[in-house]
C-alpha atoms as a PDB file:
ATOM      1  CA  UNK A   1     -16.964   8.094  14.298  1.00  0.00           C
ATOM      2  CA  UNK A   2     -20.323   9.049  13.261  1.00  0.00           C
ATOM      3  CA  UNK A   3     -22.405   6.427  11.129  1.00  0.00           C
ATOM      4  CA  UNK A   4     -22.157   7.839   8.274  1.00  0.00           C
ATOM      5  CA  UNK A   5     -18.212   7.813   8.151  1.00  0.00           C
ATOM      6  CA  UNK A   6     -18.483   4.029  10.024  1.00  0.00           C
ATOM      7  CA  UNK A   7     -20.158   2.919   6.941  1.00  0.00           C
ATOM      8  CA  UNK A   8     -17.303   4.796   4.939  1.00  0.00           C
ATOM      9  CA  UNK A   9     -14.890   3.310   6.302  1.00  0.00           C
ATOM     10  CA  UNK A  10     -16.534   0.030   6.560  1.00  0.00           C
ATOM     11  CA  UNK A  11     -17.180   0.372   2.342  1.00  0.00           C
ATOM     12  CA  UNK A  12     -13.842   1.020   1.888  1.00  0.00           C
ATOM     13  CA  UNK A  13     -12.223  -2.254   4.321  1.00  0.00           C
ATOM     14  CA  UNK A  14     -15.029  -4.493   2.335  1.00  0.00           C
ATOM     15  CA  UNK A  15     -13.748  -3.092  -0.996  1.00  0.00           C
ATOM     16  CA  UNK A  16     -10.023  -3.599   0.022  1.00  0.00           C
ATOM     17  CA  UNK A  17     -10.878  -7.399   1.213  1.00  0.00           C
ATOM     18  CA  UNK A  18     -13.093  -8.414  -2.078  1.00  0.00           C
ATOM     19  CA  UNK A  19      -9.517  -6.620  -4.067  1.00  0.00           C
ATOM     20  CA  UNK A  20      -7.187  -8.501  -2.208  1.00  0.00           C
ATOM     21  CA  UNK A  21      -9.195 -11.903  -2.890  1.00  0.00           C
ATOM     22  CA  UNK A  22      -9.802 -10.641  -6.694  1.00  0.00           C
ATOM     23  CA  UNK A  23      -6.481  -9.938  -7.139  1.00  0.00           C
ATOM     24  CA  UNK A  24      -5.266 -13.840  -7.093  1.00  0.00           C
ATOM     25  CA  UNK A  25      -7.302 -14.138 -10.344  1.00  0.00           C
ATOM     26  CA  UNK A  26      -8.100 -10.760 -11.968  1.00  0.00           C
ATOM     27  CA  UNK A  27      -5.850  -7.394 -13.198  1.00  0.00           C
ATOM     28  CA  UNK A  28      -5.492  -4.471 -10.299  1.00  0.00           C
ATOM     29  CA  UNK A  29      -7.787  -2.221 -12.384  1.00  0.00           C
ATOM     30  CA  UNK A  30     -10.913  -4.942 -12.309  1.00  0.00           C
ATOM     31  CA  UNK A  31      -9.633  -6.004  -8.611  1.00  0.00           C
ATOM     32  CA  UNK A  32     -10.309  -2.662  -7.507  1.00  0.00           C
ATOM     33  CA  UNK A  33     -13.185  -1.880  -9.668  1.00  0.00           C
ATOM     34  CA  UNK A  34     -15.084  -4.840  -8.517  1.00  0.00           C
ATOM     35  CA  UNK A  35     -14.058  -4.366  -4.995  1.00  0.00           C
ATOM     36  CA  UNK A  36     -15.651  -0.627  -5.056  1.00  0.00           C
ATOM     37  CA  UNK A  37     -18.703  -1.860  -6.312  1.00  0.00           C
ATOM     38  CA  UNK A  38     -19.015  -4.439  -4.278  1.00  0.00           C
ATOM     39  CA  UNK A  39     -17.764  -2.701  -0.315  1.00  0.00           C
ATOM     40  CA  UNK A  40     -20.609   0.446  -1.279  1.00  0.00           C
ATOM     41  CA  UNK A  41     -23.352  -2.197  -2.245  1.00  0.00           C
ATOM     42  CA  UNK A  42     -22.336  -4.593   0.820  1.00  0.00           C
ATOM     43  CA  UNK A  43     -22.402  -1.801   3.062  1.00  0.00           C
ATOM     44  CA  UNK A  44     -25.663   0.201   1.706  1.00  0.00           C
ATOM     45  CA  UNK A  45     -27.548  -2.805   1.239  1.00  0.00           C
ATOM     46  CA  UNK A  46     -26.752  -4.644   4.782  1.00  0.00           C
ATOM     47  CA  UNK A  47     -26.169  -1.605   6.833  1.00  0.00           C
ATOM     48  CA  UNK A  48     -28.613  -3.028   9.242  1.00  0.00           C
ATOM     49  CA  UNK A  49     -27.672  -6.880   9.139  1.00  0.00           C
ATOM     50  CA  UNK A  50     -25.804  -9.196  11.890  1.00  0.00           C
ATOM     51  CA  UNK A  51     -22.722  -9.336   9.873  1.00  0.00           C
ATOM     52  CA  UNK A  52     -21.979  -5.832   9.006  1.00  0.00           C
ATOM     53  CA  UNK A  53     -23.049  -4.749  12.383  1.00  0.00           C
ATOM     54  CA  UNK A  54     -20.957  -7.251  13.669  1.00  0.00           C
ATOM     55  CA  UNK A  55     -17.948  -5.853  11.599  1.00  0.00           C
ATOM     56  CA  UNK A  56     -18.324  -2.697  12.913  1.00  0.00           C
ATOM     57  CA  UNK A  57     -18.463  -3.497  16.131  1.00  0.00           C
ATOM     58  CA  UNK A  58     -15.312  -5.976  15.974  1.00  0.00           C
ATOM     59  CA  UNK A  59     -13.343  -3.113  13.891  1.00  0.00           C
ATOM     60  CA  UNK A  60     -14.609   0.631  15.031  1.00  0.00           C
ATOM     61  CA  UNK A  61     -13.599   2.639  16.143  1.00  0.00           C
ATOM     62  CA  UNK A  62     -12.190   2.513  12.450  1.00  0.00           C
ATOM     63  CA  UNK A  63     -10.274   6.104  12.430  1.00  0.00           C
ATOM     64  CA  UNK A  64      -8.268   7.460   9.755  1.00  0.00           C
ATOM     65  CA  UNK A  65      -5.468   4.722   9.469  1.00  0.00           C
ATOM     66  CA  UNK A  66      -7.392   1.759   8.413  1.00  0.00           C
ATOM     67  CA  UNK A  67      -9.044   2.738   5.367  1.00  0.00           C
ATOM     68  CA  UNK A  68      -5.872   4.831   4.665  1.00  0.00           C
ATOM     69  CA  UNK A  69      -3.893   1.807   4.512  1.00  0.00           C
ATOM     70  CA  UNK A  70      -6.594  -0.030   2.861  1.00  0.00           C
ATOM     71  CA  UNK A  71      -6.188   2.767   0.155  1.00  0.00           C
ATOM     72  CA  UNK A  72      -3.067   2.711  -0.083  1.00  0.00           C
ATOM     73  CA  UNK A  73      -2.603  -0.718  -0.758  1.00  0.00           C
ATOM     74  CA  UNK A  74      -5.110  -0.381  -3.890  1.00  0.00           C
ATOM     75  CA  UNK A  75      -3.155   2.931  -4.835  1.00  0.00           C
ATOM     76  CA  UNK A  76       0.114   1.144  -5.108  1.00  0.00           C
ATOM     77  CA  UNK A  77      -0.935  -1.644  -6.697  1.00  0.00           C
ATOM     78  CA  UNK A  78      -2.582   0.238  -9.441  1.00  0.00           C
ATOM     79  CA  UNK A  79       1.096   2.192 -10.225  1.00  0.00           C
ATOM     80  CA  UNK A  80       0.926   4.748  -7.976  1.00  0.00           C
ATOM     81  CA  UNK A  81       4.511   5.555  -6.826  1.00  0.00           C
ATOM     82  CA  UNK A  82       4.202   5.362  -3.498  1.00  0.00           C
ATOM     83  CA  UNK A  83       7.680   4.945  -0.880  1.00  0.00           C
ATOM     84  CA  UNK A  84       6.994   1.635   1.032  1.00  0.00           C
ATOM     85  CA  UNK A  85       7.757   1.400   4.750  1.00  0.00           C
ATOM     86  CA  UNK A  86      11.290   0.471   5.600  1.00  0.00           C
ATOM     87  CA  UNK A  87      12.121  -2.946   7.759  1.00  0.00           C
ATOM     88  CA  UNK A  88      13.613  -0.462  10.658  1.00  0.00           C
ATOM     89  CA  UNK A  89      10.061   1.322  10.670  1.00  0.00           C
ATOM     90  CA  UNK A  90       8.068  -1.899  10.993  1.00  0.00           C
ATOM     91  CA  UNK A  91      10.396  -3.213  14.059  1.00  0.00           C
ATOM     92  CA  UNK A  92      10.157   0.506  15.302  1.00  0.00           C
ATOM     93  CA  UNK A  93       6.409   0.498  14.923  1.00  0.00           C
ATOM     94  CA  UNK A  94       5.698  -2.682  16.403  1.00  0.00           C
ATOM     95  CA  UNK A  95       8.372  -1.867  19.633  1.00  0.00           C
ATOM     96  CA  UNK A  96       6.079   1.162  20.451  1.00  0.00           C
ATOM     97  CA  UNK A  97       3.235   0.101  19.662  1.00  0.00           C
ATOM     98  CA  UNK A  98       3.469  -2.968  21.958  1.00  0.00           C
ATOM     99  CA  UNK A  99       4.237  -0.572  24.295  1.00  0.00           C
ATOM    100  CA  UNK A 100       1.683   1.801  24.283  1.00  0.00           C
ATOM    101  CA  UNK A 101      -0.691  -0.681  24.273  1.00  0.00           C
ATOM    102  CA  UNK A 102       0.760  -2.665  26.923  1.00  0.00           C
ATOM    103  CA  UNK A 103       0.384   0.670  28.807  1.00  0.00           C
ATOM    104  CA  UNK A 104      -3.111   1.059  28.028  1.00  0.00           C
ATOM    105  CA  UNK A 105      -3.503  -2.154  29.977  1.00  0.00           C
ATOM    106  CA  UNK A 106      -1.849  -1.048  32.757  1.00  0.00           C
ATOM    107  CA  UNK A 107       0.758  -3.326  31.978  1.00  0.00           C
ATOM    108  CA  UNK A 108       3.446  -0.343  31.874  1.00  0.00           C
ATOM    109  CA  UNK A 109       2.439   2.102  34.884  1.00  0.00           C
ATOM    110  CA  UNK A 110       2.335   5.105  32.495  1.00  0.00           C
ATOM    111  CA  UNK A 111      -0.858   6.180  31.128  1.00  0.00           C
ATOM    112  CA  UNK A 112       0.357   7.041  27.335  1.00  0.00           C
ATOM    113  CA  UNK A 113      -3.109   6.944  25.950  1.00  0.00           C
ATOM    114  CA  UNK A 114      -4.160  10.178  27.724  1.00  0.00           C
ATOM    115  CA  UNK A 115      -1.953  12.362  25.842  1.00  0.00           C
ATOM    116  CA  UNK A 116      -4.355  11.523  22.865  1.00  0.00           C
ATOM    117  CA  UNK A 117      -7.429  13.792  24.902  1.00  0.00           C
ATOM    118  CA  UNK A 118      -5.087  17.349  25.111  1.00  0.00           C
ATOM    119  CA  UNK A 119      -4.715  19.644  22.722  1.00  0.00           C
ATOM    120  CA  UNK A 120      -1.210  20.526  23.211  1.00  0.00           C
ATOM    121  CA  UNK A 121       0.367  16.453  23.235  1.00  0.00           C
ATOM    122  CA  UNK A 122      -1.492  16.183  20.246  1.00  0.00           C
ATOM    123  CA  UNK A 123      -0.125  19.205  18.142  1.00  0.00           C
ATOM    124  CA  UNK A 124       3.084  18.022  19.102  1.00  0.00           C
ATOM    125  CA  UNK A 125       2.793  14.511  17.926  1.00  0.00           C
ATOM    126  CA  UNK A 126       1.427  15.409  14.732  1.00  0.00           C
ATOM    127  CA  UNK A 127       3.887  18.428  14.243  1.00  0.00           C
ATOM    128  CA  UNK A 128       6.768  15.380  15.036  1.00  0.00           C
ATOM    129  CA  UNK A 129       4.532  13.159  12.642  1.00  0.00           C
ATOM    130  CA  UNK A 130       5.263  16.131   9.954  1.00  0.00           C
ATOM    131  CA  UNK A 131       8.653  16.106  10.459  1.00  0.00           C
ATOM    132  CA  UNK A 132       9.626  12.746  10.139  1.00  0.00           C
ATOM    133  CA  UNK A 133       7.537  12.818   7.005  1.00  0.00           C
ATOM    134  CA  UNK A 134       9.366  15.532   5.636  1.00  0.00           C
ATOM    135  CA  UNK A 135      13.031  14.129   6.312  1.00  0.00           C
ATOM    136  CA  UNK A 136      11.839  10.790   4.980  1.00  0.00           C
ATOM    137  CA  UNK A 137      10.022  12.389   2.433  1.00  0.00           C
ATOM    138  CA  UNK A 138       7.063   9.469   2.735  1.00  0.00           C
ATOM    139  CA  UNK A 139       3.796  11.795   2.894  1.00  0.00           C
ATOM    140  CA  UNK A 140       1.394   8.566   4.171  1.00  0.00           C
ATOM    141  CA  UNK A 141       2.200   9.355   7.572  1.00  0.00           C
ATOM    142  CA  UNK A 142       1.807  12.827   8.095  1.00  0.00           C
ATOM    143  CA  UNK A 143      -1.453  12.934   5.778  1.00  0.00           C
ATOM    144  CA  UNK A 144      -2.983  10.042   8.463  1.00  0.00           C
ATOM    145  CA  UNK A 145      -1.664  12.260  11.570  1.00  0.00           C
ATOM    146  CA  UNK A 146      -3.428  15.688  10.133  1.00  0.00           C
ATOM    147  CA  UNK A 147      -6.578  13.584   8.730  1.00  0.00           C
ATOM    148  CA  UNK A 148      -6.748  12.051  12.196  1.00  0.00           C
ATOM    149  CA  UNK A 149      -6.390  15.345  14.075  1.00  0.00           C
ATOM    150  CA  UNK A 150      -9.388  17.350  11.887  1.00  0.00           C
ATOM    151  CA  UNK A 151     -11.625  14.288  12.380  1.00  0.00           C
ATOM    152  CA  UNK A 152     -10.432  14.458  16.245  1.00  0.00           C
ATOM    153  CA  UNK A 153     -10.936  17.910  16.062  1.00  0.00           C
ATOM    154  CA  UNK A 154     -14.079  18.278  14.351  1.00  0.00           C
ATOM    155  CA  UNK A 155     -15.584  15.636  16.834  1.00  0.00           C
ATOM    156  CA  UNK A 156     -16.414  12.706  14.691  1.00  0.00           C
ATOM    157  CA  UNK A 157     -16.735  10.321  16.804  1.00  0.00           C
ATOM    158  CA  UNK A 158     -13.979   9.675  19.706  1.00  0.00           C
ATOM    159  CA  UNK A 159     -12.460  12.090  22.347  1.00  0.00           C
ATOM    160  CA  UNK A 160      -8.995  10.832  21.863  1.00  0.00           C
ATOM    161  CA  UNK A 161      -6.409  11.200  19.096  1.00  0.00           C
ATOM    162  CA  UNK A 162      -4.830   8.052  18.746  1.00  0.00           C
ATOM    163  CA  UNK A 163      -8.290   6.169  18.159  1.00  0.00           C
ATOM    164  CA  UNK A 164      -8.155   7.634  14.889  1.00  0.00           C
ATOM    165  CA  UNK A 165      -4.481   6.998  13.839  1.00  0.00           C
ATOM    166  CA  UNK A 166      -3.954   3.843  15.360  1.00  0.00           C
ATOM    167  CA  UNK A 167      -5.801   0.600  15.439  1.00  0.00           C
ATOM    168  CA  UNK A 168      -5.044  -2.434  17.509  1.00  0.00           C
ATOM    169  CA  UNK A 169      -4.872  -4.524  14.066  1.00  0.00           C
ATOM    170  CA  UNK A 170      -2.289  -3.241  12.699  1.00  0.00           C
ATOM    171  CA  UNK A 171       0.086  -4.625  14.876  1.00  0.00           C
ATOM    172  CA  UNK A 172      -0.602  -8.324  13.644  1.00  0.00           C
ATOM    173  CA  UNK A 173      -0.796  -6.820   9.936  1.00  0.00           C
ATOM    174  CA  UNK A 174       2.870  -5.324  10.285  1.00  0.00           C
ATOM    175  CA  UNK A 175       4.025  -8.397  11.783  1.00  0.00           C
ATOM    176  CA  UNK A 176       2.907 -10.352   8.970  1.00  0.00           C
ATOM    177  CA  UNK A 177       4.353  -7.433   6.256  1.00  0.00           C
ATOM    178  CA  UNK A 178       7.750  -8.530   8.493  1.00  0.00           C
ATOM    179  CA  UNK A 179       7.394 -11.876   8.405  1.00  0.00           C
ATOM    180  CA  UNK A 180       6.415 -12.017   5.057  1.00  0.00           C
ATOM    181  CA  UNK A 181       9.907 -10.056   3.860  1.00  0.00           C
ATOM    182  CA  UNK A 182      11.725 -12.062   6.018  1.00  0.00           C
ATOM    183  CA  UNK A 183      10.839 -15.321   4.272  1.00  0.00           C
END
């Protein structure tokens, strides 16, 4: 991802972290007000420090799905309606995902990760991507597929798909959101 989205993305990430702390003490509306404020000045400020450089390079590539998440998080809990994700589609998530990622290790002797360079893979996933979002009717998911795909498109940074609609922390993060409705 170019620089200038990096530091996007890295604004946004900051502004979701400062809103998630906020919000033990403070209403949504200021939670996410102050985190705003605070992830664009962090970021514009100390662009060029250790510890923002040392964010990016721990968290990019950052894609589409991070911030989107991050986003999304704010968005619901500021009342927008928003469909969360079912149990069944955490478990699923976290099955595949383990999987693919065990494959990009060479864990699992299939290469899954280089369906993310072609063209044709990629329309496909995203066009499946679509679908599910339309017989779900959860929109999240196909907007992050498309997003991803124009950015992947465009060239904005990596040569492969799924760096910008996946990101290896989200696996801990949905086994926490499973954990967490478990208990």
């Amino acid at each position: 991802m170019s620089g200038l989205g990096a530091s996007a993305a890295l604004a946004v990430l900051v502004a979701w972290v400062v809103f998630a702390l906020l919000g033990w003490v403070a209403s949504p509306g200021l939670s996410a007000g102050l985190g705003a404020v605070v992830g664009v000045v962090v970021v514009a400020m100390f662009r060029e420090s250790l510890a923002v450089g040392g964010a990016v390079a721990l968290l990019a590539p950052f894609g589409v799905m991070l911030p989107a998440l991050a986003v999304r998080h704010v968005a619901v809990s500021l009342g927008v309606p928003m469909a969360p994700f079912a149990t069944w589609e955490l478990v699923g998530f976290l099955v595949l995902y383990a999987v693919f990622l065990a494959a990009a290790f060479g864990v699992v002797p299939v290469d899954l990760y280089r369906f993310g360079f072609a063209p044709l893979p990629v329309a496909v996933m995203v066009l499946v991507v679509c679908a599910y979002g339309f017989v779900t009717g959860n929109w999240f998911l196909p907007l992050v597929a498309v997003l991803g795909q124009s950015a992947w498109v465009m060239g904005w940074g990596s040569s492969n798909w799924f760096d910008y609609v996946l990101h290896v922390v989200m696996w801990p993060v949905a086994l926490v959101v499973l954990v967490g409705r478990m208990v």
